[in-house]
N, C-alpha and C. Protein backbone atom coordinates (compact mmCIF):
# COMPACT_ATOMS: atom_id res chain seq x y z
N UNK A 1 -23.36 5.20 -8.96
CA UNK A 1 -22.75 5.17 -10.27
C UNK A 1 -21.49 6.01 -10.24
N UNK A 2 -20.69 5.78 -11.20
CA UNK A 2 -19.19 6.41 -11.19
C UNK A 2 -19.84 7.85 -11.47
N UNK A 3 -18.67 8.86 -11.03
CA UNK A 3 -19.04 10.32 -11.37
C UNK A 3 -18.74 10.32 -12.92
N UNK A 4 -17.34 9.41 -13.32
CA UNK A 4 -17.18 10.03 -14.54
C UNK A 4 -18.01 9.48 -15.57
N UNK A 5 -18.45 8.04 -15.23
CA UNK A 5 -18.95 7.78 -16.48
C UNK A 5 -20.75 8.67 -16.36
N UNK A 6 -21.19 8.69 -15.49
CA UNK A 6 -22.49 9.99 -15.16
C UNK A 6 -22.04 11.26 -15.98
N UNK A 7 -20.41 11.68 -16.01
CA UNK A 7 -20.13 13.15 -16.76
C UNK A 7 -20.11 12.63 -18.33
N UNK A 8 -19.99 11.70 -18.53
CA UNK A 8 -20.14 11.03 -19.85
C UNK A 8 -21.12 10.92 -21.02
N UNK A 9 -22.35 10.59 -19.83
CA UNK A 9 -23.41 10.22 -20.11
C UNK A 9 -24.09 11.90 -20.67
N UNK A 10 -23.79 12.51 -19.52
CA UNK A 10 -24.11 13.85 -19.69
C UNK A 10 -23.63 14.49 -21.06
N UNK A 11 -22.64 14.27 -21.20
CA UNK A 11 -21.93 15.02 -22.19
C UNK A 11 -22.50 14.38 -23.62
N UNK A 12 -22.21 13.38 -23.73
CA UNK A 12 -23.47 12.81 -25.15
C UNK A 12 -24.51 13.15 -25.12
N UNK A 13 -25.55 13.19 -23.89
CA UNK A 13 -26.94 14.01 -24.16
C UNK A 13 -26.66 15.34 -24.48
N UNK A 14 -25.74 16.03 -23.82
CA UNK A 14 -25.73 17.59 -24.91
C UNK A 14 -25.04 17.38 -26.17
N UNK A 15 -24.59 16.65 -26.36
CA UNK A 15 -24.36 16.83 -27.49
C UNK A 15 -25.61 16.15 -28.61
N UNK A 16 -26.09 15.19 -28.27
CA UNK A 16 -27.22 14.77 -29.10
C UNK A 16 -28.17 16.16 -29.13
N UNK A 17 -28.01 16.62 -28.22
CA UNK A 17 -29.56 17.98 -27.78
C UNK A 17 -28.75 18.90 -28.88
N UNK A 18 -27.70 19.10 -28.61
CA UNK A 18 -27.42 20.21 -29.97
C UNK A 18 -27.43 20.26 -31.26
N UNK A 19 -26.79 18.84 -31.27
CA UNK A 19 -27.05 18.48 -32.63
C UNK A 19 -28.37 17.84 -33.44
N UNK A 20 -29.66 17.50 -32.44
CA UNK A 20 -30.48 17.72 -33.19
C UNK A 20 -31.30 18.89 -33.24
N UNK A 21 -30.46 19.83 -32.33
CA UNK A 21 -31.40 21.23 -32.24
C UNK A 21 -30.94 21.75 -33.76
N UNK A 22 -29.65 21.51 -33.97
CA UNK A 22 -29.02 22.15 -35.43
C UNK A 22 -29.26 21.90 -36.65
N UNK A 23 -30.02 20.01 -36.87
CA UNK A 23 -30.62 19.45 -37.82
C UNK A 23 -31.85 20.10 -37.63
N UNK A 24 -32.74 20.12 -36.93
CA UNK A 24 -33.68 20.89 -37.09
C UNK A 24 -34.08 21.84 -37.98
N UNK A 25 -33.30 22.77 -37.21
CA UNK A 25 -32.77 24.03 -37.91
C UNK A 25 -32.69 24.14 -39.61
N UNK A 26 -31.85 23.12 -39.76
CA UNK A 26 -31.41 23.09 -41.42
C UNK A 26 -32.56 22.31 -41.95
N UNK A 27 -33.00 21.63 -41.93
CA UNK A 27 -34.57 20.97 -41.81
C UNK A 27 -34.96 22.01 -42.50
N UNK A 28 -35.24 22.66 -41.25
CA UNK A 28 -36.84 23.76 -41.71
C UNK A 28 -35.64 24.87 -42.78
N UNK A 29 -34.69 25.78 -42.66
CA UNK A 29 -34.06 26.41 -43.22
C UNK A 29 -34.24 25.65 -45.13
N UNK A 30 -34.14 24.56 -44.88
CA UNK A 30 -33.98 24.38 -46.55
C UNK A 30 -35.18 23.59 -46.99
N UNK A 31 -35.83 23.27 -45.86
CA UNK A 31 -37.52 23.64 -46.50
C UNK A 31 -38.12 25.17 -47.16
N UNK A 32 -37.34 26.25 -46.36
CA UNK A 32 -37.81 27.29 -46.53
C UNK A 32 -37.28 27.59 -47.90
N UNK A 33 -36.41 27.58 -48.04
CA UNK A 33 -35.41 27.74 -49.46
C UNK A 33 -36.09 27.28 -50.43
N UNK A 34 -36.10 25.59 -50.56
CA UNK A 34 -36.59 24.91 -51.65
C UNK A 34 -37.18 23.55 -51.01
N UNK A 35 -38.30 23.78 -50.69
CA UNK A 35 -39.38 22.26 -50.39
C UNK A 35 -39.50 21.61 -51.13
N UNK A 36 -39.08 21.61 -52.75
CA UNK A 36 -38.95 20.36 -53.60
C UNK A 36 -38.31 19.63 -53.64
N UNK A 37 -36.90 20.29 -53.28
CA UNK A 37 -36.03 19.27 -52.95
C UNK A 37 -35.01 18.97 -51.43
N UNK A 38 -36.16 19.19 -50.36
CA UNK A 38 -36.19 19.29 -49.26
C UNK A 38 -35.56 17.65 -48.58
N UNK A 39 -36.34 16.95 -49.23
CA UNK A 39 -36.24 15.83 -48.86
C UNK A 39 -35.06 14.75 -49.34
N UNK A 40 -34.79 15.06 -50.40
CA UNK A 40 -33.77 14.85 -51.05
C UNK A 40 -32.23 14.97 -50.34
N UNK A 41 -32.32 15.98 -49.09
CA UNK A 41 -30.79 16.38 -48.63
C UNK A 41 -30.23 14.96 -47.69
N UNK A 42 -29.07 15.15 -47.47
CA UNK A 42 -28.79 14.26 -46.56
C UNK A 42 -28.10 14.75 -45.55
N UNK A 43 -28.80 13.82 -44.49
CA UNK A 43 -28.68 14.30 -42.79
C UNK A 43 -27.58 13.87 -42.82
N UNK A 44 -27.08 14.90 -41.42
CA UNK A 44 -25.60 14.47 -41.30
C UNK A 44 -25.83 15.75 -39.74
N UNK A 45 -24.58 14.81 -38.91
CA UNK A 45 -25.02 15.76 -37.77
C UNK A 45 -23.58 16.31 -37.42
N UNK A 46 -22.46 16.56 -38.19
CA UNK A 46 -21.22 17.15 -38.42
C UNK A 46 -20.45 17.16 -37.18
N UNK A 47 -20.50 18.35 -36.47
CA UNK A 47 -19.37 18.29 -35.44
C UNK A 47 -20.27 17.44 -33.84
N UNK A 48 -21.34 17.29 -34.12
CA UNK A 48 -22.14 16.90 -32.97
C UNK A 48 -22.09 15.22 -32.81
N UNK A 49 -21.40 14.90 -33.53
CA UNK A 49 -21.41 13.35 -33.99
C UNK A 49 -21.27 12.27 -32.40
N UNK A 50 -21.76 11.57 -32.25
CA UNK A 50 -21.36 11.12 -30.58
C UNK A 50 -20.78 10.01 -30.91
N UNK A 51 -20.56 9.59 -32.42
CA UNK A 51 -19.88 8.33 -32.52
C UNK A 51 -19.11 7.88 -31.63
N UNK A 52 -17.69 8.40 -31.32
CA UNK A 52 -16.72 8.55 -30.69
C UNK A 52 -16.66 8.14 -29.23
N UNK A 53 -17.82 8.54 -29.09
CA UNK A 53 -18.16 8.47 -27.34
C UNK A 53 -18.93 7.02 -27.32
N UNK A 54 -19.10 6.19 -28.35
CA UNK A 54 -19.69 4.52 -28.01
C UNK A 54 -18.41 3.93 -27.57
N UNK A 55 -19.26 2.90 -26.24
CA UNK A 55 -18.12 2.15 -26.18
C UNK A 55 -16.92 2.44 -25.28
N UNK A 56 -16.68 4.09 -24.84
CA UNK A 56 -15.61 4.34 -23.98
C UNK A 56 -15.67 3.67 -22.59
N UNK A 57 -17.09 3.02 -22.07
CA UNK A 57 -17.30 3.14 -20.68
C UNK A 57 -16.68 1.56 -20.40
N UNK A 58 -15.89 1.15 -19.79
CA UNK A 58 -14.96 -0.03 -19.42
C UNK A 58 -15.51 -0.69 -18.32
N UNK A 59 -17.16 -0.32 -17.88
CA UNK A 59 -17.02 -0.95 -16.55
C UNK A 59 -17.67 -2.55 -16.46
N UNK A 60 -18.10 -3.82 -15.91
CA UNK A 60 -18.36 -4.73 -15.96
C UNK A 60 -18.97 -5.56 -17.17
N UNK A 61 -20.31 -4.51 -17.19
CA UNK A 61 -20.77 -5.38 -18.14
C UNK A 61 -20.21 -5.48 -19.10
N UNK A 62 -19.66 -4.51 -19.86
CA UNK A 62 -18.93 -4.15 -21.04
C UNK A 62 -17.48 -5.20 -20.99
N UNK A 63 -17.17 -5.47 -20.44
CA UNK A 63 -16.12 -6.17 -20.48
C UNK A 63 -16.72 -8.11 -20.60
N UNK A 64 -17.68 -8.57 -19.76
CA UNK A 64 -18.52 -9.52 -20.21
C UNK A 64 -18.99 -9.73 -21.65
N UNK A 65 -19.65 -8.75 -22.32
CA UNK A 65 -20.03 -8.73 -23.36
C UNK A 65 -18.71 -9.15 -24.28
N UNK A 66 -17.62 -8.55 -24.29
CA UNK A 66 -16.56 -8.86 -25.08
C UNK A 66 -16.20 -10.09 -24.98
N UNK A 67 -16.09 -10.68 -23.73
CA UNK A 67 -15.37 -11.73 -23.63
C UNK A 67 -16.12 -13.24 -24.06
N UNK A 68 -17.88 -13.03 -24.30
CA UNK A 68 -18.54 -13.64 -25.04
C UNK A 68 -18.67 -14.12 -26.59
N UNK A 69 -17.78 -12.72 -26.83
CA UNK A 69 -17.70 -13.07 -28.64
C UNK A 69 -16.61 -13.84 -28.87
């Protein structure tokens, strides 16, 4: 496999790992606060977002897939 798209891959799993280590966090934090309206909040995973990173990897298949639509 390419090194970079392997450093890629890598780099979205830490970032997913942080950012749901941080939802977590606020999870239980505003359970602790107020469990009534705990559920009520809305998730959001702010600077951890991996949106960005769909889609960068250019190699074969990915280019097949496009050329199907």
């Amino acid at each position: 496999m390419n090194d970079d798209k392997r450093r890629q891959r890598q780099l979205k799993r830490d970032l997913k790992k942080a950012g749901n280590r941080t939802r977590r966090q606020r999870l239980k934090r505003s359970l602790e606060e107020n469990p009534a309206e705990a559920h009520f909040e809305e998730e959001s995973v702010g600077r951890y977002s991996t949106e960005p990173l769909n889609g960068q990897d250019s190699d074969s298949t990915r280019r097949r897939d496009a050329e199907e639509s």
